[in-house]
N, C-alpha and C. Protein backbone atom coordinates (compact mmCIF):
# COMPACT_ATOMS: atom_id res chain seq x y z
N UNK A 1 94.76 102.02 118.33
CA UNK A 1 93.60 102.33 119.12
C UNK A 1 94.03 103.19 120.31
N UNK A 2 93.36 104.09 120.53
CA UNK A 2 93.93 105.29 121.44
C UNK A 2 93.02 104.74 123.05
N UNK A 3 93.71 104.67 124.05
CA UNK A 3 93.27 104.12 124.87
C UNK A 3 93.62 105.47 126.09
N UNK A 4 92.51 104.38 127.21
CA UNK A 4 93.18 105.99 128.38
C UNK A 4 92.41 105.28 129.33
N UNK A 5 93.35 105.10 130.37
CA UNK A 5 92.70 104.54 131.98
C UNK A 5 92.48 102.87 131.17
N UNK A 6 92.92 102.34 130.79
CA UNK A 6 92.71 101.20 129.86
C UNK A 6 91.16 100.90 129.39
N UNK A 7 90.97 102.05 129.25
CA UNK A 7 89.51 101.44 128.33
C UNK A 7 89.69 101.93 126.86
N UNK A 8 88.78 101.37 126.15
CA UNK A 8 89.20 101.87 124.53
C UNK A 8 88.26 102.75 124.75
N UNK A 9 89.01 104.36 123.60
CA UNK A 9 88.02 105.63 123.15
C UNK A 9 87.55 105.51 122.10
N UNK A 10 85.99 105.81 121.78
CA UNK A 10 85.47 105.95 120.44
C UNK A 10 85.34 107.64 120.12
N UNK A 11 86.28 108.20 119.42
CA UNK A 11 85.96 109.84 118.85
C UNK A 11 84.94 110.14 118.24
N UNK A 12 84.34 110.97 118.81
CA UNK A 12 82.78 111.15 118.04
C UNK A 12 83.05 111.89 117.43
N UNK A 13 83.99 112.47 116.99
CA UNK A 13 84.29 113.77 115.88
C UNK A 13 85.30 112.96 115.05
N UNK A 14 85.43 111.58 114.73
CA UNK A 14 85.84 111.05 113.55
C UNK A 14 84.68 110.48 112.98
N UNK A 15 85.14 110.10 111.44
CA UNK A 15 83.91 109.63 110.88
C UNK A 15 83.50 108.34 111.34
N UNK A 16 83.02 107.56 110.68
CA UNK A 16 82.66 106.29 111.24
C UNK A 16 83.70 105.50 110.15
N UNK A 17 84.18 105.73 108.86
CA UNK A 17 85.25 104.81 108.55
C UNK A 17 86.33 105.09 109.13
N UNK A 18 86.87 106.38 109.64
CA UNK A 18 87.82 106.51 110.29
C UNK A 18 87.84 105.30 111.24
N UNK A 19 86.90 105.57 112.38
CA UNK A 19 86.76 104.32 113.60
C UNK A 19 86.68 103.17 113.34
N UNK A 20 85.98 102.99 112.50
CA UNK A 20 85.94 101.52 111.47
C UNK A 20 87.46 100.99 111.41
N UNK A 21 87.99 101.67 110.47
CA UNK A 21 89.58 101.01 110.41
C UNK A 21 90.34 100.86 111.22
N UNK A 22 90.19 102.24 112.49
CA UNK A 22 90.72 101.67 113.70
C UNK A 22 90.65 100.79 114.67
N UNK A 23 89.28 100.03 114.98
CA UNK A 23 88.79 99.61 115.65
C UNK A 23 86.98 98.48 114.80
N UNK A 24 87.75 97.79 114.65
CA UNK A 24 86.47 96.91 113.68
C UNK A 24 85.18 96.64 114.37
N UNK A 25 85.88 96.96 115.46
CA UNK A 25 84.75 96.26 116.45
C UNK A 25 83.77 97.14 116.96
N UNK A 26 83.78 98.50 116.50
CA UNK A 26 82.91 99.81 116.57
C UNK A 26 81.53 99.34 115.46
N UNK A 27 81.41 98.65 114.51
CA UNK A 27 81.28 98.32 113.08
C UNK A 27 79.95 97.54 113.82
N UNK A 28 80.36 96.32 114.94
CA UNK A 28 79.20 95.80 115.42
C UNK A 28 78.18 96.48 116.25
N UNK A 29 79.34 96.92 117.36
CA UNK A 29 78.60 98.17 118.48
C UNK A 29 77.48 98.79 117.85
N UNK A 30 78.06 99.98 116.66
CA UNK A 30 76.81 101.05 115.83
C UNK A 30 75.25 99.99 115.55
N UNK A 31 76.21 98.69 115.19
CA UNK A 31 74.27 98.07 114.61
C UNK A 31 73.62 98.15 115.82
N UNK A 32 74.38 97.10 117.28
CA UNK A 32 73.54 97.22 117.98
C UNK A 32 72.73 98.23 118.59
N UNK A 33 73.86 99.61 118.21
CA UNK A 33 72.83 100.76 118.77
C UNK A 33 71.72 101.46 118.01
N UNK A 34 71.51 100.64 116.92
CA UNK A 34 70.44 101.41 116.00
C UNK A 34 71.17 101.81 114.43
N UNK A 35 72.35 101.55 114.23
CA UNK A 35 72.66 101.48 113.10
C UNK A 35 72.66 100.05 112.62
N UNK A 36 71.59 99.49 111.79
CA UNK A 36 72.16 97.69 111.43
C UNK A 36 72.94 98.06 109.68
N UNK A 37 72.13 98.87 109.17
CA UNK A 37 72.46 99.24 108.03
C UNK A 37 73.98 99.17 107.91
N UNK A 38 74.73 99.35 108.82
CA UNK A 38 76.23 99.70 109.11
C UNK A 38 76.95 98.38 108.80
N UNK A 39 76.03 97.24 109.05
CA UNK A 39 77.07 96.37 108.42
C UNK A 39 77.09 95.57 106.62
N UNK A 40 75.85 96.49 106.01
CA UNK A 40 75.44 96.01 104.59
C UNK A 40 77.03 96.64 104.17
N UNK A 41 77.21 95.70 103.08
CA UNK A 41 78.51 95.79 101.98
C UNK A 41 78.66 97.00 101.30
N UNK A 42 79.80 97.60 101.94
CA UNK A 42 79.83 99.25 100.94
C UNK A 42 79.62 100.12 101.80
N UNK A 43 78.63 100.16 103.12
CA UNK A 43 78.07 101.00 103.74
C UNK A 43 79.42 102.28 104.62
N UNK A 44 80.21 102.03 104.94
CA UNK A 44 81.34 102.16 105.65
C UNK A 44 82.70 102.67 104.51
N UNK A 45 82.29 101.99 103.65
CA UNK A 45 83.41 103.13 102.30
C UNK A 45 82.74 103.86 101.38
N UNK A 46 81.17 104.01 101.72
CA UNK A 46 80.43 105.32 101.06
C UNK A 46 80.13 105.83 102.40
N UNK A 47 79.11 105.93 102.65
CA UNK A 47 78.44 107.06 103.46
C UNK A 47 79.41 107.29 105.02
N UNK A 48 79.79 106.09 105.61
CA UNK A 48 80.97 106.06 106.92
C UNK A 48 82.44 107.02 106.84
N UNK A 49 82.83 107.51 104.97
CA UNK A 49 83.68 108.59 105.24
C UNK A 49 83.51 109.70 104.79
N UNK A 50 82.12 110.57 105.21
CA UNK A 50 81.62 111.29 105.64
C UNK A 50 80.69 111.68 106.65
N UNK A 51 80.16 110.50 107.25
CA UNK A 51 79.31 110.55 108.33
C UNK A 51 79.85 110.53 110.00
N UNK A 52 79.73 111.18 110.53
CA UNK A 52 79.77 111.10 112.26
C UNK A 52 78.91 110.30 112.59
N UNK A 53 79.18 109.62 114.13
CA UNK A 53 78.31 108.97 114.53
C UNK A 53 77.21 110.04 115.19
N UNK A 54 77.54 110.98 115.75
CA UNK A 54 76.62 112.59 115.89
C UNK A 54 75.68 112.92 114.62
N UNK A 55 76.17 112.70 113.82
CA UNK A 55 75.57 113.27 112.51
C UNK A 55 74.13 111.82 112.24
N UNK A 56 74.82 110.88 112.03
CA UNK A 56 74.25 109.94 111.70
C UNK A 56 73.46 109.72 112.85
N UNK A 57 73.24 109.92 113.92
CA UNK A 57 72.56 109.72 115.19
C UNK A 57 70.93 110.89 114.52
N UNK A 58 71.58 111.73 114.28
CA UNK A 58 70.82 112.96 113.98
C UNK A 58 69.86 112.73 112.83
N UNK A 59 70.53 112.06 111.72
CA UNK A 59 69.71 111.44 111.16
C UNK A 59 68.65 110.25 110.72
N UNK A 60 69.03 109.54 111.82
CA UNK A 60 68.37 108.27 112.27
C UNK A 60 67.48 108.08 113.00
N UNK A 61 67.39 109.71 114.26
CA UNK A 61 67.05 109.87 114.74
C UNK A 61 66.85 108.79 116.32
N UNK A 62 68.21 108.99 116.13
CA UNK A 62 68.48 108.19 117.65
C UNK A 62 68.84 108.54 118.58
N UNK A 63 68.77 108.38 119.78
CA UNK A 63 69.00 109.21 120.73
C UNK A 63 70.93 109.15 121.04
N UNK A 64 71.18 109.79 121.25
CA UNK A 64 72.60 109.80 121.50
C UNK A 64 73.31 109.21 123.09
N UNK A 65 72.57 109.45 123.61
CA UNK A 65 72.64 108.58 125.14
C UNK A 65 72.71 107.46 125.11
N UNK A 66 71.58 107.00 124.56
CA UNK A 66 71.68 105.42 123.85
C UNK A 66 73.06 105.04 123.29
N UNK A 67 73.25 105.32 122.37
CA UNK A 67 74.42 105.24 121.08
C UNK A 67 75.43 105.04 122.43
N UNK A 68 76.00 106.13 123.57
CA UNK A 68 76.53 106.37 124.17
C UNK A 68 77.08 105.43 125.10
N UNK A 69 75.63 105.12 125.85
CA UNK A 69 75.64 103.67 126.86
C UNK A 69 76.01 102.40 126.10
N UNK A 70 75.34 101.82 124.82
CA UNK A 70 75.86 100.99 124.31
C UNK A 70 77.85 100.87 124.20
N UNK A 71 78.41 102.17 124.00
CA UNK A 71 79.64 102.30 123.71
C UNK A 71 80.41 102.03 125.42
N UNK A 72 79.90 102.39 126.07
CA UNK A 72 80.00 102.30 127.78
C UNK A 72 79.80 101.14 127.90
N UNK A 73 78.77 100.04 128.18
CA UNK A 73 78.89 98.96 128.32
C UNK A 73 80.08 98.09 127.31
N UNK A 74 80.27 98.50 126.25
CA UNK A 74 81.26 97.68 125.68
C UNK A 74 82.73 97.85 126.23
N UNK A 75 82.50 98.67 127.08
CA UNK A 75 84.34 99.45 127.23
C UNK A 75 84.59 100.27 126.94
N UNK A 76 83.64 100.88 126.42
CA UNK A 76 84.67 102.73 126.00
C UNK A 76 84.58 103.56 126.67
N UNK A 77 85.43 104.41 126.55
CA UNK A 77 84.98 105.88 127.08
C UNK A 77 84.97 106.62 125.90
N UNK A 78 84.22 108.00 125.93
CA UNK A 78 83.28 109.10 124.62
C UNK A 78 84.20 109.67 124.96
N UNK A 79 85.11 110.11 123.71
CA UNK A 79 85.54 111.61 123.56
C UNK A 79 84.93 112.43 122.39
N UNK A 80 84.24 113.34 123.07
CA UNK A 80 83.41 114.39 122.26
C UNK A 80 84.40 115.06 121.77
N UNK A 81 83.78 116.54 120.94
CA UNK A 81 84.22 117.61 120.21
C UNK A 81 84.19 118.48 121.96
N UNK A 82 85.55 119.06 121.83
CA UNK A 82 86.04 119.96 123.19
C UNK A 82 86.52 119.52 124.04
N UNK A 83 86.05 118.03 124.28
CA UNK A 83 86.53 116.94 125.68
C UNK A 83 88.12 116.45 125.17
């Protein structure tokens, strides 16, 4: 788990099984932010290694701020695409 200033980072430019395997505990975070689907059986070794949480935000149509703050209150800090 890639850490910095001791908080854990979630990469928004990995997929979501990527983060998944790194960090299991991303797996609960996503439901609470509007992904629940994320924890049905399978979900995370089909569609999670190809999906972003950007992407999948996009298609869920969730706001990304949201997604964001949820990841903030748990401890993370966002590293985007460029950051």
């Amino acid at each position: 788990m890639d850490k910095r200033f001791g908080s854990k980072v979630v990469d928004f430019t990995k997929t979501v099984y990527e983060l998944c395997s790194i960090d299991p505990e991303i797996k609960n975070i996503l439901s609470k932010a509007g992904f629940p689907d994320i924890t049905k059986p399978g979900m995370i070794q089909t569609a999670g290694r190809f999906m972003t949480i950007p992407k999948g935000a996009a298609v869920k149509k969730i706001n990304m701020e949201l997604i964001k703050q949820t990841f903030i209150e748990h401890g993370y800090t966002i590293k985007e695409e460029g950051i």
